[in-house]
N, C-alpha and C. Protein backbone atom coordinates (compact mmCIF):
# COMPACT_ATOMS: atom_id res chain seq x y z
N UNK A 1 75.30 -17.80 56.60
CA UNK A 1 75.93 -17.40 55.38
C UNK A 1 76.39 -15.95 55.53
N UNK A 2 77.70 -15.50 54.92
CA UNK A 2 77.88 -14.29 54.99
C UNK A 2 77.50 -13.58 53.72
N UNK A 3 77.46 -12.14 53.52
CA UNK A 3 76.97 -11.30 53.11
C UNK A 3 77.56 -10.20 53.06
N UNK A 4 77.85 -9.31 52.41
CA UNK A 4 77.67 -8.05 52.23
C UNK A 4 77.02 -7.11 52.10
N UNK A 5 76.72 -6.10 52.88
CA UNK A 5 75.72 -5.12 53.03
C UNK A 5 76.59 -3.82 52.82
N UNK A 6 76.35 -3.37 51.75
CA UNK A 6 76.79 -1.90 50.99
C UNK A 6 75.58 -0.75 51.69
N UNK A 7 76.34 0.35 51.73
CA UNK A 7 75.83 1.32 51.99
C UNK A 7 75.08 1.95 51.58
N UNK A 8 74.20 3.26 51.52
CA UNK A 8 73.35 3.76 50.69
C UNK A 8 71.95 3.70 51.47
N UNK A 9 71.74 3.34 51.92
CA UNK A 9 69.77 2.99 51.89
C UNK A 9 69.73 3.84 53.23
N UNK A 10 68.77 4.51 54.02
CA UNK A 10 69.09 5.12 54.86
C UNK A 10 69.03 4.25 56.00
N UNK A 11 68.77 3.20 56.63
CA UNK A 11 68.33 2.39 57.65
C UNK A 11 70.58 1.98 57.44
N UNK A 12 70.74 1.77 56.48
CA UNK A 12 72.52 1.14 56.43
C UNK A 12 73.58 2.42 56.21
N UNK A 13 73.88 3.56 57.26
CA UNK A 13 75.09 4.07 56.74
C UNK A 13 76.46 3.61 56.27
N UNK A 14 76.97 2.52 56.57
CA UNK A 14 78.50 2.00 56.48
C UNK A 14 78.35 0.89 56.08
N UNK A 15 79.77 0.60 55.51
CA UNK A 15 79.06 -0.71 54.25
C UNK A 15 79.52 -1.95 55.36
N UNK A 16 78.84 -3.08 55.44
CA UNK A 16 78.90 -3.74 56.67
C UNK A 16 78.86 -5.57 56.03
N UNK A 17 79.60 -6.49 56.58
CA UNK A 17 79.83 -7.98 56.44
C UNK A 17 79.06 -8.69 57.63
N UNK A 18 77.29 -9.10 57.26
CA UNK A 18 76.42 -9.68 57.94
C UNK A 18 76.56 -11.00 57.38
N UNK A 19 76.66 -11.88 59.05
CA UNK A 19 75.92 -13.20 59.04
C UNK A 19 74.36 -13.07 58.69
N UNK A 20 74.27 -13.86 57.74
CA UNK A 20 72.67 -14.02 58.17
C UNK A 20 72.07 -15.29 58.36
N UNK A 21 70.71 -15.04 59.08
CA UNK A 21 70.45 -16.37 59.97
C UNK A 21 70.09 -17.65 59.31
N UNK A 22 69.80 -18.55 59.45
CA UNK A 22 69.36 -19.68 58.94
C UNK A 22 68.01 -20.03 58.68
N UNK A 23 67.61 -20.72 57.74
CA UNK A 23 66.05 -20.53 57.43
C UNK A 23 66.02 -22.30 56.79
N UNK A 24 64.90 -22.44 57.24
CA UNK A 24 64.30 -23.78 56.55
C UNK A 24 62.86 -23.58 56.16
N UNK A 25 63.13 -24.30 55.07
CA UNK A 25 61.88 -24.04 53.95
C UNK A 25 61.05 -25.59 53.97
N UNK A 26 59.36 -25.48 54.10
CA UNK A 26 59.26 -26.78 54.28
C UNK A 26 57.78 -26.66 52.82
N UNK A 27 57.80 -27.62 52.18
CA UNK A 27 56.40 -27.27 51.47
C UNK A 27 55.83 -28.62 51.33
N UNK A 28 54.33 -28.43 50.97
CA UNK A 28 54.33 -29.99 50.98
C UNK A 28 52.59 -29.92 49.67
N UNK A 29 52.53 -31.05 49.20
CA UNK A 29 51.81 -31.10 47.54
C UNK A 29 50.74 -32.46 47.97
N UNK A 30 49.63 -32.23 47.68
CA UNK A 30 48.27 -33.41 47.75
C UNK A 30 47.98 -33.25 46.15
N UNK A 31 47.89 -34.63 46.17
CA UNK A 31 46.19 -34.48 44.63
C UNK A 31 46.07 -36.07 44.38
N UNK A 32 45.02 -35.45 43.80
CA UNK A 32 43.90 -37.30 43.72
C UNK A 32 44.03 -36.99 42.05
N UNK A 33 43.82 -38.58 41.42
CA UNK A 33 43.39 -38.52 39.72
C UNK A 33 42.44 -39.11 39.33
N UNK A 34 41.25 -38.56 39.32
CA UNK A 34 40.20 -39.50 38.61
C UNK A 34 40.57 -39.97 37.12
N UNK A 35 40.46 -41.41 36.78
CA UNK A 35 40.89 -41.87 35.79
C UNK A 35 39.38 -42.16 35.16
N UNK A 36 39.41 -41.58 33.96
CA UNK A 36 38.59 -41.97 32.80
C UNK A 36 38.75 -43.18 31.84
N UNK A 37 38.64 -44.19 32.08
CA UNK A 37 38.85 -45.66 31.32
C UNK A 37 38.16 -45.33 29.82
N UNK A 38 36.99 -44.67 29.23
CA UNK A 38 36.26 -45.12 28.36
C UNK A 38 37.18 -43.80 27.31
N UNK A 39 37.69 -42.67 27.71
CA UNK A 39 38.22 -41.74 27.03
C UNK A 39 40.33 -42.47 26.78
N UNK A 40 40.47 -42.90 27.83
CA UNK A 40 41.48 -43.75 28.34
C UNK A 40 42.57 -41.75 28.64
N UNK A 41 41.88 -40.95 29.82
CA UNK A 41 42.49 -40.18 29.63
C UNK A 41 42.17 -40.09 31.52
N UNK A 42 42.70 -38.75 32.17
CA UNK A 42 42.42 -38.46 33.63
C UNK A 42 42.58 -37.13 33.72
N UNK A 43 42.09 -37.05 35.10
CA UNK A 43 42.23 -35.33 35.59
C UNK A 43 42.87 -35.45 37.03
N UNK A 44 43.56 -34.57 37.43
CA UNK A 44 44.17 -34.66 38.41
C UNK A 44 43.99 -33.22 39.29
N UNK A 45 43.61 -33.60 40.32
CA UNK A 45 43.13 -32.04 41.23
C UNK A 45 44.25 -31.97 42.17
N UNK A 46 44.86 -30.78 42.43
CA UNK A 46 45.84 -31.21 43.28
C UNK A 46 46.31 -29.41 43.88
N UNK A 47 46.97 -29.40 45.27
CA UNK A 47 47.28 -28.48 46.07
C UNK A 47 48.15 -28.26 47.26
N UNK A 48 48.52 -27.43 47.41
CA UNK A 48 49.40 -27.41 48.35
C UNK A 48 49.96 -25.70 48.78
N UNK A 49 51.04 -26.17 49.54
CA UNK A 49 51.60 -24.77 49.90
C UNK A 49 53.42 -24.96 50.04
N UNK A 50 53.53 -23.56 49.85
CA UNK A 50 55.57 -23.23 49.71
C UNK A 50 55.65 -22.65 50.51
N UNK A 51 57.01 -22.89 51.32
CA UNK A 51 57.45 -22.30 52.74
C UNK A 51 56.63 -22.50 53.48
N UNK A 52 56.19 -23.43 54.16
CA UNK A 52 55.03 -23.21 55.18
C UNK A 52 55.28 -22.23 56.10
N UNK A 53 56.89 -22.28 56.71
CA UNK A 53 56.76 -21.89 57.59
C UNK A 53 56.96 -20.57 57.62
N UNK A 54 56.86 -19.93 56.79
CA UNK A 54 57.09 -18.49 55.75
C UNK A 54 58.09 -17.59 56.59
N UNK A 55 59.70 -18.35 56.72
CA UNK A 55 60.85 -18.24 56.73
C UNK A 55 61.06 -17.17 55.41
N UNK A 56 61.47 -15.87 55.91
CA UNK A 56 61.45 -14.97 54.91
C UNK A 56 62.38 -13.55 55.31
N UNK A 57 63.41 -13.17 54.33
CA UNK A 57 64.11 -11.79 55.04
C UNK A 57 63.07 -10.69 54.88
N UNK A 58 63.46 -10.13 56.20
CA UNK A 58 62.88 -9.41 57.00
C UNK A 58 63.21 -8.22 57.16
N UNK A 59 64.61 -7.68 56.27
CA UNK A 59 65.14 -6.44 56.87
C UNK A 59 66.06 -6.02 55.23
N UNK A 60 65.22 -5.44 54.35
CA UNK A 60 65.24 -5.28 52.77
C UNK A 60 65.39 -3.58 53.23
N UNK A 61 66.77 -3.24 52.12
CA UNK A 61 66.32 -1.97 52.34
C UNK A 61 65.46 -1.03 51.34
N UNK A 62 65.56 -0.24 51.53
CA UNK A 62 64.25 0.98 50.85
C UNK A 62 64.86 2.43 50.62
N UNK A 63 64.46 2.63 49.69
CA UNK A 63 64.56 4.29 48.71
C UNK A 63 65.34 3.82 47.78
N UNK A 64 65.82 4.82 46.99
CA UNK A 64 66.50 4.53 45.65
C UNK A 64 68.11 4.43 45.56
N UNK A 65 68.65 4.57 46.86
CA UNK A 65 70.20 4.20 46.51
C UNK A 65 70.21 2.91 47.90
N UNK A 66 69.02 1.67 47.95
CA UNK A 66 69.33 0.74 48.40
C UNK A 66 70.40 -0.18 47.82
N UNK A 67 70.74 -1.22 48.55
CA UNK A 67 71.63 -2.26 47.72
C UNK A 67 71.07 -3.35 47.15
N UNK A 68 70.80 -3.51 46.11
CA UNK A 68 69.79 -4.29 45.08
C UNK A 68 70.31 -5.84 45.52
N UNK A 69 71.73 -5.92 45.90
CA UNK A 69 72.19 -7.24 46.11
C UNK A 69 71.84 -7.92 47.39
N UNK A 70 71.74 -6.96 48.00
CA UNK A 70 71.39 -7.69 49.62
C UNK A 70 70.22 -8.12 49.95
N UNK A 71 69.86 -9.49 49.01
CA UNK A 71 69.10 -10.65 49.29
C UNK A 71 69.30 -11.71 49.82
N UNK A 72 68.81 -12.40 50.70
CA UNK A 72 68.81 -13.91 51.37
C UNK A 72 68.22 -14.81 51.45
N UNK A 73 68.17 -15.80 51.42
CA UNK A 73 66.55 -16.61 52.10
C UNK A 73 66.10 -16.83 50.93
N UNK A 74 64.58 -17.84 51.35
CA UNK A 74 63.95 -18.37 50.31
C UNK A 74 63.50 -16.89 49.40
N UNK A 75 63.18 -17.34 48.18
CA UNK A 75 62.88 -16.40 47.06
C UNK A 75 61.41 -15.95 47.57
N UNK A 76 60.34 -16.39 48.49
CA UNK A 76 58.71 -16.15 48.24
C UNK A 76 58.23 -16.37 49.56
N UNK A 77 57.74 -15.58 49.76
CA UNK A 77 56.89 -16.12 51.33
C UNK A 77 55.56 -17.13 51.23
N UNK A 78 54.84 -17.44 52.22
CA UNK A 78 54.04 -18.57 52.14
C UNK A 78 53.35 -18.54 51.00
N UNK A 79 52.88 -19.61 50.17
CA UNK A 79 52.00 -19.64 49.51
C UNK A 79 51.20 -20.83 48.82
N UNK A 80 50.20 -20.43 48.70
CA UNK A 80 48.78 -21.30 48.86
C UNK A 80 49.09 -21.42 47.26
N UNK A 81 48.33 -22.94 46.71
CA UNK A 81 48.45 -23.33 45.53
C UNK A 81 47.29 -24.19 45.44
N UNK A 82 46.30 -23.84 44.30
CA UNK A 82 45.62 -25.26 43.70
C UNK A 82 45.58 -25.25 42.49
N UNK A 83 45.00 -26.73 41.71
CA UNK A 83 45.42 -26.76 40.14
C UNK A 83 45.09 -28.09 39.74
N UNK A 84 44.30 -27.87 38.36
CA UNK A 84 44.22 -29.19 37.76
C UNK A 84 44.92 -29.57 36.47
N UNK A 85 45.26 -30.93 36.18
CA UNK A 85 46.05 -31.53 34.77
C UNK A 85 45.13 -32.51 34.37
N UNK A 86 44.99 -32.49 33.26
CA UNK A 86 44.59 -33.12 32.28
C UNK A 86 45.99 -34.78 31.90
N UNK A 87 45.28 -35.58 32.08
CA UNK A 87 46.39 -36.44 31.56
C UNK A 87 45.83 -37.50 30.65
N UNK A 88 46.86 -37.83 29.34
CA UNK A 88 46.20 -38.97 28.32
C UNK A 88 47.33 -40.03 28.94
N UNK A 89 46.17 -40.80 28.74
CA UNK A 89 46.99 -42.46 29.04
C UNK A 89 47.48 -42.95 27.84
């Protein structure tokens, strides 16, 4: 994907038109539901993780006249998740 990279930040003097590289995002979700028959309701335990492969930009610039726009890539680096739901039947 191309990009624009504006000037300002000290690591970028000249305002510059970057490819940037390609990224694949992989995540993946488990959970079990114990079902309650006598309430006629369940709970569900469940977990996982985002980006496994924590595909992430790498080269953000820094101080106060960076370029706020020059973002890429997935929004979040790896991350761990667990969690329960309540469910009525």
């Amino acid at each position: 994907m191309g990009v624009v990279h504006f000037a300002g930040a000290p690591e970028q003097p000249v305002d510059e038109y970057v490819t940037t590289p390609s990224f694949f995002e992989f995540g993946a979700k488990v959970g079990y539901t114990f079902k309650f028959e006598v309430v006629d309701s369940g709970l569900e335990i469940f977990g996982g993780v985002k980006n496994l492969t924590n595909a992430f930009q790498d080269d953000f610039d820094t101080l106060r006249d960076r370029d706020s726009r020059y973002i890429y890539g997935p929004g979040a680096p790896r991350t761990f998740y667990l969690g329960l739901r309540l469910h009525s039947f």
